[in-house]
C-alpha atoms as a PDB file:
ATOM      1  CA  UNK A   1      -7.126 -30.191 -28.630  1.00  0.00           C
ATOM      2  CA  UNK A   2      -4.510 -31.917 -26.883  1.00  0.00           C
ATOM      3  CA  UNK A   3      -1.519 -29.123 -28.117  1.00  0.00           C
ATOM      4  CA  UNK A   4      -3.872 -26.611 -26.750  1.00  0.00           C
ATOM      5  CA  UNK A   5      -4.029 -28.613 -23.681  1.00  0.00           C
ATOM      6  CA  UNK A   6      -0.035 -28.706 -23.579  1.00  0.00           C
ATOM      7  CA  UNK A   7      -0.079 -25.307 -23.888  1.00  0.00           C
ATOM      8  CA  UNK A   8      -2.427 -24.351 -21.362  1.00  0.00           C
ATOM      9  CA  UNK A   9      -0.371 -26.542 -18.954  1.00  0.00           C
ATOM     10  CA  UNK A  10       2.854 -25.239 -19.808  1.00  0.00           C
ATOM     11  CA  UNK A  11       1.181 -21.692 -19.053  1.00  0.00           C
ATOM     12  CA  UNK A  12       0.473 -22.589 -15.753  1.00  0.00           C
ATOM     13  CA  UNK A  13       3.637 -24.384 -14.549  1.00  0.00           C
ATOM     14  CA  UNK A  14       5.340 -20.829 -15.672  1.00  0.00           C
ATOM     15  CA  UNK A  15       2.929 -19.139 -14.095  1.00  0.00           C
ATOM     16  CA  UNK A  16       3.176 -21.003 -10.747  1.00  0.00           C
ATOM     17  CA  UNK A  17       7.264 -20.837 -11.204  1.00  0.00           C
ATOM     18  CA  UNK A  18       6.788 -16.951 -11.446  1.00  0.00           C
ATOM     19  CA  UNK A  19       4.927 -16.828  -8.768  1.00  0.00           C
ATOM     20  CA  UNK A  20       7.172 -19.486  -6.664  1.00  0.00           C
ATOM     21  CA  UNK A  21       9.369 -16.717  -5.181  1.00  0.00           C
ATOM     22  CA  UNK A  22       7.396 -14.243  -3.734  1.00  0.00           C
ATOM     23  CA  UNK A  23       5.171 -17.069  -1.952  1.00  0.00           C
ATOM     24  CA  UNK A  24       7.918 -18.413  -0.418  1.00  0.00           C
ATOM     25  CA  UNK A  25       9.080 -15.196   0.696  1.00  0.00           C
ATOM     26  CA  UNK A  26       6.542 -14.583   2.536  1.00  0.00           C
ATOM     27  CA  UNK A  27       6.156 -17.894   4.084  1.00  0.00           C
ATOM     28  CA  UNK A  28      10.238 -18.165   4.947  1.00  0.00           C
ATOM     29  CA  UNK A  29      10.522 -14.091   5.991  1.00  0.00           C
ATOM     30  CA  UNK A  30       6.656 -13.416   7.004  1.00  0.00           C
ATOM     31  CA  UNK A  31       4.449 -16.389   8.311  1.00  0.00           C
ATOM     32  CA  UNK A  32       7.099 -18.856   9.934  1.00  0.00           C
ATOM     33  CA  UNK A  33       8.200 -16.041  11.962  1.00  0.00           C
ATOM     34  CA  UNK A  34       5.035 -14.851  13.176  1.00  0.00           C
ATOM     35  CA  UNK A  35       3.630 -18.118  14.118  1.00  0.00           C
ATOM     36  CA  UNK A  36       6.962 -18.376  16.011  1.00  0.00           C
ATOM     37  CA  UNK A  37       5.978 -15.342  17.346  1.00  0.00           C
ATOM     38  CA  UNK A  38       3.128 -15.993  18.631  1.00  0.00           C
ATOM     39  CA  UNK A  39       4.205 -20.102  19.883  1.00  0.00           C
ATOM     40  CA  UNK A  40       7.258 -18.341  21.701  1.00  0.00           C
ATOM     41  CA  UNK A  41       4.481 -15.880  23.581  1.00  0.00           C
ATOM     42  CA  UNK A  42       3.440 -18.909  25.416  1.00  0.00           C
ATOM     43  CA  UNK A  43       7.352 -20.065  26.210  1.00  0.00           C
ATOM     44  CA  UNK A  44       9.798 -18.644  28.944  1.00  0.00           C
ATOM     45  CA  UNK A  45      11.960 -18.166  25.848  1.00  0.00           C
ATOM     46  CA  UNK A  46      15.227 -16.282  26.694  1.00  0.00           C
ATOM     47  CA  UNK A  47      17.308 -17.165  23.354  1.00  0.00           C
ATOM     48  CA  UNK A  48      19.895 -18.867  25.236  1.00  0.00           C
ATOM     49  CA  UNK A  49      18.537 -22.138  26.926  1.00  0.00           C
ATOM     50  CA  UNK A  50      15.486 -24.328  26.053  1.00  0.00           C
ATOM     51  CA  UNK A  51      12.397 -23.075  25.845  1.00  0.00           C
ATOM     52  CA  UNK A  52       9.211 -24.150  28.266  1.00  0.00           C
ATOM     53  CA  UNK A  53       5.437 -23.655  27.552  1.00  0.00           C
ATOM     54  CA  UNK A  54       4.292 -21.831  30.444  1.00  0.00           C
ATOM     55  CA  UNK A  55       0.594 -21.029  29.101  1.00  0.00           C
ATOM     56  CA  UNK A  56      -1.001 -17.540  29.398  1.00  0.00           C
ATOM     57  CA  UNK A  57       1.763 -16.260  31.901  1.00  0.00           C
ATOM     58  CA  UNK A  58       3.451 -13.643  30.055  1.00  0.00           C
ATOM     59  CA  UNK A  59       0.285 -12.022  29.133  1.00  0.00           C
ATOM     60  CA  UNK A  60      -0.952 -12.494  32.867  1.00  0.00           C
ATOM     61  CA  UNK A  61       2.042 -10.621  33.758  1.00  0.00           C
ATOM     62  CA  UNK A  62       1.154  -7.933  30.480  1.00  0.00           C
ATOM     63  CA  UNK A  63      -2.010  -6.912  32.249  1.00  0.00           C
ATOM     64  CA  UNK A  64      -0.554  -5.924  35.491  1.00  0.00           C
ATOM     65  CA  UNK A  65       2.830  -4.010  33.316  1.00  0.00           C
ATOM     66  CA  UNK A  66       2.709  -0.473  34.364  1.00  0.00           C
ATOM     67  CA  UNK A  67       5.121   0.165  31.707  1.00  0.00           C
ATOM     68  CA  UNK A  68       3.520  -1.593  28.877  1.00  0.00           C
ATOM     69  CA  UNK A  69       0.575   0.496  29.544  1.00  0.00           C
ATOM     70  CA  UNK A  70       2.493   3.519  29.132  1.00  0.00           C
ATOM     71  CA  UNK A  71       4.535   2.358  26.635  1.00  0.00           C
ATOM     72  CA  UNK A  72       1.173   1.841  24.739  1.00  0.00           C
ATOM     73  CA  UNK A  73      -0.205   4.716  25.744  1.00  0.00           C
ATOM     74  CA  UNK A  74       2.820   6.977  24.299  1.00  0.00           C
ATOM     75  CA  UNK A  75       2.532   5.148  21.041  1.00  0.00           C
ATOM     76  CA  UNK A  76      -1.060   5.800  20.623  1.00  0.00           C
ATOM     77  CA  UNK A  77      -0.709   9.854  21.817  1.00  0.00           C
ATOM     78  CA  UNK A  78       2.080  10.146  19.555  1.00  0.00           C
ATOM     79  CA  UNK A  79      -0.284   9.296  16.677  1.00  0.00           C
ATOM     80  CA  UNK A  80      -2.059  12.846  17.248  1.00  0.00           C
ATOM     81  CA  UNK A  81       1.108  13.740  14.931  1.00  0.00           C
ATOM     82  CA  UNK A  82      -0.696  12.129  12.188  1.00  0.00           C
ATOM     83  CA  UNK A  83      -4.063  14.082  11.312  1.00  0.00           C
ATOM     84  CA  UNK A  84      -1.486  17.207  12.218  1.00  0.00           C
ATOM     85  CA  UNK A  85       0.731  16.084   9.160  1.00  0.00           C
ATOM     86  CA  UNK A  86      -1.984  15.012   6.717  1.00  0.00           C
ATOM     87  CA  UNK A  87      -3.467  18.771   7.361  1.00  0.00           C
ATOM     88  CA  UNK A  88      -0.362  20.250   6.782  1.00  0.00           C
ATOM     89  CA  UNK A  89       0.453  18.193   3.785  1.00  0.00           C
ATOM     90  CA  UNK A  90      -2.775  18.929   1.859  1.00  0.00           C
ATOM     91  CA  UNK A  91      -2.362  22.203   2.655  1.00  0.00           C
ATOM     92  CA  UNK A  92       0.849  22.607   0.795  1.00  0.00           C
ATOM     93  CA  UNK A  93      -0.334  20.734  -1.714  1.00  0.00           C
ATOM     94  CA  UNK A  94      -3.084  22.760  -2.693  1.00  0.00           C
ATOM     95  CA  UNK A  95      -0.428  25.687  -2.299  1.00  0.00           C
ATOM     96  CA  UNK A  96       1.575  24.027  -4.666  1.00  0.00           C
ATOM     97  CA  UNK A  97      -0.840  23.034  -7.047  1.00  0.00           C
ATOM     98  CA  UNK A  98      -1.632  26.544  -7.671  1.00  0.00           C
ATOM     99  CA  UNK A  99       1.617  27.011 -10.033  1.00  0.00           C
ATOM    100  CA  UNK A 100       3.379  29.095  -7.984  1.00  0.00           C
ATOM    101  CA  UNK A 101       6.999  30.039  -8.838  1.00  0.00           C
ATOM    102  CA  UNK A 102       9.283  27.603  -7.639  1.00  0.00           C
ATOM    103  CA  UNK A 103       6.960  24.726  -7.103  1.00  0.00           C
ATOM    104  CA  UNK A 104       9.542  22.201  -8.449  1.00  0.00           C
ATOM    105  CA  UNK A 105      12.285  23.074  -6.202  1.00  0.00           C
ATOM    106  CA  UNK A 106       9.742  23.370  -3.270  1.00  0.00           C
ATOM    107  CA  UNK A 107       8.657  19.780  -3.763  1.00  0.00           C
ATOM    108  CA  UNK A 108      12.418  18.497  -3.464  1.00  0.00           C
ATOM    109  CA  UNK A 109      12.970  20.505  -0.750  1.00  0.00           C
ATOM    110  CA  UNK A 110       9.930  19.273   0.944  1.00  0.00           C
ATOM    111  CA  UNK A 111      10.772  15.310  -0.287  1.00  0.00           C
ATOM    112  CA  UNK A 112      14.769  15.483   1.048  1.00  0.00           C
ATOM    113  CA  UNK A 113      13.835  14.470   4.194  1.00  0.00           C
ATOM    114  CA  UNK A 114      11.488  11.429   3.391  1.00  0.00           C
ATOM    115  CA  UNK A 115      14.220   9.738   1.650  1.00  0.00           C
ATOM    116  CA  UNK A 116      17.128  10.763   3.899  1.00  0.00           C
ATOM    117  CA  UNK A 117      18.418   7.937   7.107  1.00  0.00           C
ATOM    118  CA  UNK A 118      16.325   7.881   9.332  1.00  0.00           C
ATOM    119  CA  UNK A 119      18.892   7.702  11.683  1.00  0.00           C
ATOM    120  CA  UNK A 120      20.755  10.975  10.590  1.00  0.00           C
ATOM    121  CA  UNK A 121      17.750  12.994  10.715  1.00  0.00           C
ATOM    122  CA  UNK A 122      17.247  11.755  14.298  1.00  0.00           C
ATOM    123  CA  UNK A 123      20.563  12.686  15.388  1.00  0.00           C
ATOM    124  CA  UNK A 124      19.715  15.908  13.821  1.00  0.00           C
ATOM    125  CA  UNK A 125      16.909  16.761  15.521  1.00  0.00           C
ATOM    126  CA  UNK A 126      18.610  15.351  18.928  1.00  0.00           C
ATOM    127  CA  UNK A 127      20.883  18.438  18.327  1.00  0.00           C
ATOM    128  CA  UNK A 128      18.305  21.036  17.499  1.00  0.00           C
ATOM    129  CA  UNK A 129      16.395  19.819  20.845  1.00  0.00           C
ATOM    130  CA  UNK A 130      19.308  20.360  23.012  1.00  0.00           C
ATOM    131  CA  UNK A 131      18.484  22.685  25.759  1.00  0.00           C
ATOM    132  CA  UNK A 132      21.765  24.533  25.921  1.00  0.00           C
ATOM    133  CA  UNK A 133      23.036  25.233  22.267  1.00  0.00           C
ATOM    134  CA  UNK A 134      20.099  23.396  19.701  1.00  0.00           C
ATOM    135  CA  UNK A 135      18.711  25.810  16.939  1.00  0.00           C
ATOM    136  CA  UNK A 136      15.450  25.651  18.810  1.00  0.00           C
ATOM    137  CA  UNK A 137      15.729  27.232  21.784  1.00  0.00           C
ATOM    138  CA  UNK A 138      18.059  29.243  19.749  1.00  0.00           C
ATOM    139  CA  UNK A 139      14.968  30.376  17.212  1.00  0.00           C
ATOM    140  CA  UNK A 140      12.747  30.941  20.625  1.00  0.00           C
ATOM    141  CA  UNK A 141      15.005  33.052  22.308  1.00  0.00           C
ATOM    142  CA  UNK A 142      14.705  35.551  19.493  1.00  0.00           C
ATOM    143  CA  UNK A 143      11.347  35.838  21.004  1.00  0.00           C
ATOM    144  CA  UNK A 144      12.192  36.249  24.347  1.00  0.00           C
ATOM    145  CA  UNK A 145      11.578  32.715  24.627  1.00  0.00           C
ATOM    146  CA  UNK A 146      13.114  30.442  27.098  1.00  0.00           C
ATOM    147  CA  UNK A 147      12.825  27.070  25.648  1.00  0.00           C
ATOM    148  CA  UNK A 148      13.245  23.537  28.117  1.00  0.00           C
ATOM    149  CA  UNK A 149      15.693  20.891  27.908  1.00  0.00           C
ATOM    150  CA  UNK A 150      12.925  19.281  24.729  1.00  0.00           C
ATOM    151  CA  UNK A 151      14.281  15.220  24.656  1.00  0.00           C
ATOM    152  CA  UNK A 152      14.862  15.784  28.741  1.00  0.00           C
ATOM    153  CA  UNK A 153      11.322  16.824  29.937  1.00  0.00           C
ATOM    154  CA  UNK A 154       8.506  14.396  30.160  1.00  0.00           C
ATOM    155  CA  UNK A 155       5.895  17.041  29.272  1.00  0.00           C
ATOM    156  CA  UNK A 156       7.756  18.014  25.813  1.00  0.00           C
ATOM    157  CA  UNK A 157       9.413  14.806  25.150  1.00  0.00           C
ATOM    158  CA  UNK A 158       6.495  13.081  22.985  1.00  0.00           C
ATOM    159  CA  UNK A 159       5.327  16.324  21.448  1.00  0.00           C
ATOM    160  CA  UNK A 160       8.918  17.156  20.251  1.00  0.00           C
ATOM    161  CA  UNK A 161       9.566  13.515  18.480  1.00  0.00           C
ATOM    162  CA  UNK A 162       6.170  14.138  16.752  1.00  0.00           C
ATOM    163  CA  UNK A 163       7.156  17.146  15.576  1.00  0.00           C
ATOM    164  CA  UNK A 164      10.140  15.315  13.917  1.00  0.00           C
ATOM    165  CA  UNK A 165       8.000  12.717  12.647  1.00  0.00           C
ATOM    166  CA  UNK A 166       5.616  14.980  10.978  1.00  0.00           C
ATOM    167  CA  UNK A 167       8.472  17.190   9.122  1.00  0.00           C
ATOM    168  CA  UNK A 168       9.992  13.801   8.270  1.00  0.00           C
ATOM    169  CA  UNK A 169       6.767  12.445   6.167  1.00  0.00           C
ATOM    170  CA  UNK A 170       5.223  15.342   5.216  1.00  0.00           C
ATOM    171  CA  UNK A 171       7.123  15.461   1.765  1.00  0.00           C
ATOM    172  CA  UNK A 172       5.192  11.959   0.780  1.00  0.00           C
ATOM    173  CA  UNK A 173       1.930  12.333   2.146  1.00  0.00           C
ATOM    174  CA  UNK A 174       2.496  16.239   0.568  1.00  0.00           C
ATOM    175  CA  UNK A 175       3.204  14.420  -2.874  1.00  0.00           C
ATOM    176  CA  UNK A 176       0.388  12.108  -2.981  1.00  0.00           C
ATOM    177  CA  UNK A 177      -2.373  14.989  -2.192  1.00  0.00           C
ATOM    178  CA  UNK A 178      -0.297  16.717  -4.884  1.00  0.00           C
ATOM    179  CA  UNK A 179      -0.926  13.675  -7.501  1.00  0.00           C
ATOM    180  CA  UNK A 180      -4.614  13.296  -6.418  1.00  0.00           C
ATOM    181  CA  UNK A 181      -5.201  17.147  -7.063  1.00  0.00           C
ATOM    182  CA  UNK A 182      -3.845  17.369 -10.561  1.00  0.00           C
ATOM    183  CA  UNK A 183      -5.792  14.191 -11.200  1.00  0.00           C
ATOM    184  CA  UNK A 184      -8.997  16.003 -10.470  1.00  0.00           C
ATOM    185  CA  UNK A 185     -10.523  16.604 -14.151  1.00  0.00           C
ATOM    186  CA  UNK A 186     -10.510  20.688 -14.845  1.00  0.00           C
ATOM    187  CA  UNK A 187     -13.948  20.578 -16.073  1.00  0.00           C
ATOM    188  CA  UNK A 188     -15.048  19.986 -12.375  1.00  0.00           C
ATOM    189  CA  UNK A 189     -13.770  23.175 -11.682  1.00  0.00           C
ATOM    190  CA  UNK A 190     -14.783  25.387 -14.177  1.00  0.00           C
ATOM    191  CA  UNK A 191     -18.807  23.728 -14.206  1.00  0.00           C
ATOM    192  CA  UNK A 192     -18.554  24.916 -10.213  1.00  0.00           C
ATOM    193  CA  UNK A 193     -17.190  28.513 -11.443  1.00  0.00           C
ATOM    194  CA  UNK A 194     -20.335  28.559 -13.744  1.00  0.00           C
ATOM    195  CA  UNK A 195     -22.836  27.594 -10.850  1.00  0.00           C
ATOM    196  CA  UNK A 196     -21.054  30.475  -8.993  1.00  0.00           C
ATOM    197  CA  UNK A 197     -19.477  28.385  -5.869  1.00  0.00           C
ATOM    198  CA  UNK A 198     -16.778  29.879  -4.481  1.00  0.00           C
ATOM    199  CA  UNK A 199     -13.205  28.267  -3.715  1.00  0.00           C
ATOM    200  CA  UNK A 200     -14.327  26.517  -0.082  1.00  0.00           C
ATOM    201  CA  UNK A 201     -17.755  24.961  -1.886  1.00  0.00           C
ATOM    202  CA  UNK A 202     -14.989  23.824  -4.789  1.00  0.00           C
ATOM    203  CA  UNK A 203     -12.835  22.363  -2.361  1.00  0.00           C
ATOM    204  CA  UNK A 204     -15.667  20.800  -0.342  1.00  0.00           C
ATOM    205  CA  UNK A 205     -17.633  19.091  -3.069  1.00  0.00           C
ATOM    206  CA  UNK A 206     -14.827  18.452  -5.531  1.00  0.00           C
ATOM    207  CA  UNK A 207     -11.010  18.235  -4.024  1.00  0.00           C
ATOM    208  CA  UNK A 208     -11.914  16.466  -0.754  1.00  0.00           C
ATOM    209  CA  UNK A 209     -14.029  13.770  -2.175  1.00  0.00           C
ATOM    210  CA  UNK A 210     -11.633  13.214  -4.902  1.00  0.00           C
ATOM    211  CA  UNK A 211      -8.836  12.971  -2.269  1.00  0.00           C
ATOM    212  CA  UNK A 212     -10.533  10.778  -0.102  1.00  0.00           C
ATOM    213  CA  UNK A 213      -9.504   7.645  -1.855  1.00  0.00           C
ATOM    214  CA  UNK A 214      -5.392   8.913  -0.700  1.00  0.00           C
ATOM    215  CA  UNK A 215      -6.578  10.343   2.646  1.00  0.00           C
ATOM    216  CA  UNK A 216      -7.786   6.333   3.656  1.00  0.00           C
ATOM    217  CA  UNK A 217      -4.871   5.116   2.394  1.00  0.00           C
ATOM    218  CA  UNK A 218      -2.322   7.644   4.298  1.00  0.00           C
ATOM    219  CA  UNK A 219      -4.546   7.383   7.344  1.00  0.00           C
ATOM    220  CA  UNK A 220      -4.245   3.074   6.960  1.00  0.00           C
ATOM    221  CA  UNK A 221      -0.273   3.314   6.436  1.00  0.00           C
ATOM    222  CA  UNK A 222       0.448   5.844   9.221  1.00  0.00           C
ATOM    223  CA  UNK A 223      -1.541   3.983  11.800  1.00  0.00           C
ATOM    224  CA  UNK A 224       0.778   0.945  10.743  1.00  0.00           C
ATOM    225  CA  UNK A 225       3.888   2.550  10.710  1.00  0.00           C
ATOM    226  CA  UNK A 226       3.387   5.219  13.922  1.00  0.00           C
ATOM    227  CA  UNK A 227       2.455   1.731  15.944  1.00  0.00           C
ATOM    228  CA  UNK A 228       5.989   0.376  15.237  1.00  0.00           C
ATOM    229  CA  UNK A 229       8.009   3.951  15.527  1.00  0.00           C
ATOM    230  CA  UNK A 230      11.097   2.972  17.082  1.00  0.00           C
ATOM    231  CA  UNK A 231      14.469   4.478  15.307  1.00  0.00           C
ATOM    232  CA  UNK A 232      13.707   7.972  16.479  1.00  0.00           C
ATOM    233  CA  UNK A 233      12.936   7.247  20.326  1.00  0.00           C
ATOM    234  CA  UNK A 234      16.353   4.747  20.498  1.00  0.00           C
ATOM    235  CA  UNK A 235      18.280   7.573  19.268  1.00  0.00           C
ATOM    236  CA  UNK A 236      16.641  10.843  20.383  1.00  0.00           C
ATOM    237  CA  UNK A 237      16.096   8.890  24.189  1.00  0.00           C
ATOM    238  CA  UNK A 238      17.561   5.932  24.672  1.00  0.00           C
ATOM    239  CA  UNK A 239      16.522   4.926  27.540  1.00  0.00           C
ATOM    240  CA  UNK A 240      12.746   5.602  27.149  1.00  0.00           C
ATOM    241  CA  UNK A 241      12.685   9.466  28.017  1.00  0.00           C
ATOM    242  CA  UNK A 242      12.727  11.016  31.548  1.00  0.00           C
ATOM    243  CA  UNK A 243      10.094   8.696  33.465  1.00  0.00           C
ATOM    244  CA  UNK A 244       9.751   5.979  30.496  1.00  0.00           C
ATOM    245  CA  UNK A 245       7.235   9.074  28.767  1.00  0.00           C
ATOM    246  CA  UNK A 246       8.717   8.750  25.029  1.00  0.00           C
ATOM    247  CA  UNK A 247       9.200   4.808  24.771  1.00  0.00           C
ATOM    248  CA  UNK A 248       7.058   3.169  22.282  1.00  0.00           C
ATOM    249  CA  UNK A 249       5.583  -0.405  22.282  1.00  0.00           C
ATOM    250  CA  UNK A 250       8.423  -1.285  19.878  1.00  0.00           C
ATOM    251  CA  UNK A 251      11.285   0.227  22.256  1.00  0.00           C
ATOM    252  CA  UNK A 252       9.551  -1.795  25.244  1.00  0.00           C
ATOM    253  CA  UNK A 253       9.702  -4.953  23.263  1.00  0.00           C
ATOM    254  CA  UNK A 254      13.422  -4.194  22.064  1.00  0.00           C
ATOM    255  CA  UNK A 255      14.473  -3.752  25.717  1.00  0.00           C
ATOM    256  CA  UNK A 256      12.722  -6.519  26.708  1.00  0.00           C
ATOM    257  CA  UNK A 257      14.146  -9.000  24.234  1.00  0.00           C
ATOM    258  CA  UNK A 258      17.462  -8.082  23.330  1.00  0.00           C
ATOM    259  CA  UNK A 259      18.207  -5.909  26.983  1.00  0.00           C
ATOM    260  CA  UNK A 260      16.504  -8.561  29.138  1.00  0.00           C
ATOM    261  CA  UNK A 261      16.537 -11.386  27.368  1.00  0.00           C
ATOM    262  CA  UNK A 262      13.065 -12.214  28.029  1.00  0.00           C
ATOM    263  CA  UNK A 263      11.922 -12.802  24.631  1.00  0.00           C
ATOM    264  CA  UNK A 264       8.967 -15.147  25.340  1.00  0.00           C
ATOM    265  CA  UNK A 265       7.367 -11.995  26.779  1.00  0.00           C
ATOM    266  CA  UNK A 266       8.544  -9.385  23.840  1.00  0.00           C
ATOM    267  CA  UNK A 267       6.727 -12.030  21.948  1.00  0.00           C
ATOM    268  CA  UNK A 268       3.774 -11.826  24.129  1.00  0.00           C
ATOM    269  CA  UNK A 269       3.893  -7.665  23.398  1.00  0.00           C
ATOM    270  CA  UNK A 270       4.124  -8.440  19.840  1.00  0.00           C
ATOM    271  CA  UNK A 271       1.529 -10.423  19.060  1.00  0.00           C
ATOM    272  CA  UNK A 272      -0.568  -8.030  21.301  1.00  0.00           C
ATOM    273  CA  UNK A 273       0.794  -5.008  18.997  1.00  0.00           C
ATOM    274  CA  UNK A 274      -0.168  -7.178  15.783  1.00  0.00           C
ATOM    275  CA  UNK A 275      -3.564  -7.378  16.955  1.00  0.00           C
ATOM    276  CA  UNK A 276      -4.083  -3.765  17.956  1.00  0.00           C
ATOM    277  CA  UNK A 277      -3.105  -2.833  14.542  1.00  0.00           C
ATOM    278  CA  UNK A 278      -5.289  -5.091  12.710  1.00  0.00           C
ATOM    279  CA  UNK A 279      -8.371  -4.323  14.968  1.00  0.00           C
ATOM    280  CA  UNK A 280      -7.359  -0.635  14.099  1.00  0.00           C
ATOM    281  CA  UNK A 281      -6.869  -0.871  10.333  1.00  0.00           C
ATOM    282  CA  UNK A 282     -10.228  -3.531  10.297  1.00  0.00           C
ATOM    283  CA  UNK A 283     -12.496  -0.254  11.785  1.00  0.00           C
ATOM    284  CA  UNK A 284     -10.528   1.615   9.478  1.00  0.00           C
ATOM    285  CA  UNK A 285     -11.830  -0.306   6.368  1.00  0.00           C
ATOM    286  CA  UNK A 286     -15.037  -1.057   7.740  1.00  0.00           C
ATOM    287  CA  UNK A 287     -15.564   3.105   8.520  1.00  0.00           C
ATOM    288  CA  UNK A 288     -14.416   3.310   4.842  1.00  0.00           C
ATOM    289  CA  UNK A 289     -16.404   0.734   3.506  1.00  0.00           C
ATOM    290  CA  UNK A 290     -19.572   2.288   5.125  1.00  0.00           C
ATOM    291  CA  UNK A 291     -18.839   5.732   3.988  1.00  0.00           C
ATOM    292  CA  UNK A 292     -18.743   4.703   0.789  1.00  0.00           C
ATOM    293  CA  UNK A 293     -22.192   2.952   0.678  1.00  0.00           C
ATOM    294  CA  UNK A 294     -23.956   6.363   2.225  1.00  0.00           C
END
């Protein structure tokens, strides 16, 4: 009994040594910082002199911010982009689950851009925007089409960087609808031929419930990531867009801290960003959750 004892012991010190890393990953790279965060948020914090608690004044001043307001409020109208993209996507991937000739190379065409820079692509699509010589106005003019200045009008500044952002991921989400299809058994299928439903009734009461599972967890990841979009404004607009109309929450707390050098209140913006997406992704869950019991 006692060898077995040894053993189980030595189990568990390898176990916790295995473990050892990750855990104080996240506590070095994850929670130090964001309880440093969210101390700083009460501190006058300008990463050059000392630091002073100054209580709930930076988010005092947050309330009255007209441009953290709009900042927020371009963040959160940009994320129209993302029921647009997981349409499209599972629309191509039914497309391409049909066995169509050429599905392979459409699926690498389709994936070159998720796992291209970031960066690049923006600069890309900086030049297709332009309003003199970019490949967009160029395509609309074949139309008779007299396209505006995209990245330089507040009306089409937010609309065009979604755009971008939905070609950019819609290789990935495209993919994982793609997986989730083929996954569906065939006998599904061919028991709703026999019953004599036709292909919307199929897709209805057997693709779309079998997708679901993907659709939560695209829906969970976008939210996430569209809250912290940042790379493509900085490039396509650097200074926010014409009238501060395409600056995100993120690009507001980057000119804040590193611009300003107030980073006492970027902190105050961050934590307040942190909490709108965990309220967000809690509903999410909790929608999910309830679905799932009805």
């Amino acid at each position: 009994m006692e060898t077995k004892s040894n053993l189980y012991r030595k189990e568990k010190y390898y176990g916790l040594l295995f473990i050892l890393p990750p855990v104080l990953g996240f506590i070095i790279f994850g929670l130090y910082p964001t309880l440093y965060s969210v101390y700083s948020s009460f501190t006058d914090m300008d990463g050059l002199g000392q630091m002073n608690f100054i209580g709930l004044d930076n988010y005092k001043e947050l309330w009255s911010d007209e441009l953290f307001h709009k900042s927020m409020f371009n963040t959160v109208f940009m994320m129209i982009g993302i029921p647009i993209g997981l349409i499209l996507a599972l629309l191509l991937a039914l497309g391409l689950n049909r066995g169509i000739w050429g599905t392979t190379a459409f699926r690498v065409i389709y994936y070159i851009p998720v796992i291209s820079s970031l960066a690049a692509i923006s600069i890309l699509w900086q030049w297709a925007y332009n309003g003199d010589y970019g490949l967009v106005n160029q395509f609309l003019d074949l139309f008779g089409i007299e396209g505006p200045n995209w990245l330089a009008d507040k009306n089409t500044v937010k609309p065009a960087i979604m755009l971008m952002a939905i070609w950019k991921g819609l290789g990935y989400t495209m993919l994982l609808y793609l997986a989730a299809i083929q996954s569906v058994p065939k006998d599904y299928y061919e028991a709703a031929d026999l019953d004599g439903a036709n292909g919307w009734q199929a897709f209805w009461n057997i693709t779309w419930p079998m997708v679901k599972p993907v659709t939560f967890f695209l829906v969970v990841t976008n939210i996430i990531g569209g809250s912290q979009i940042f790379t493509e404004i900085n490039i396509m607009t650097s200074t926010g867009g014409p009238e501060f109309s395409s600056a995100s929450v993120v690009f507001y707390i980057w000119q804040k801290a590193f611009g300003n050098l107030q980073m006492g209140y970027a902190s105050a913006m961050s934590v307040v960003l942190g909490l709108f997406i965990f309220i967000v992704t809690l509903i999410q869950f909790r929608l999910d959750k309830s679905n799932q019991n009805d």
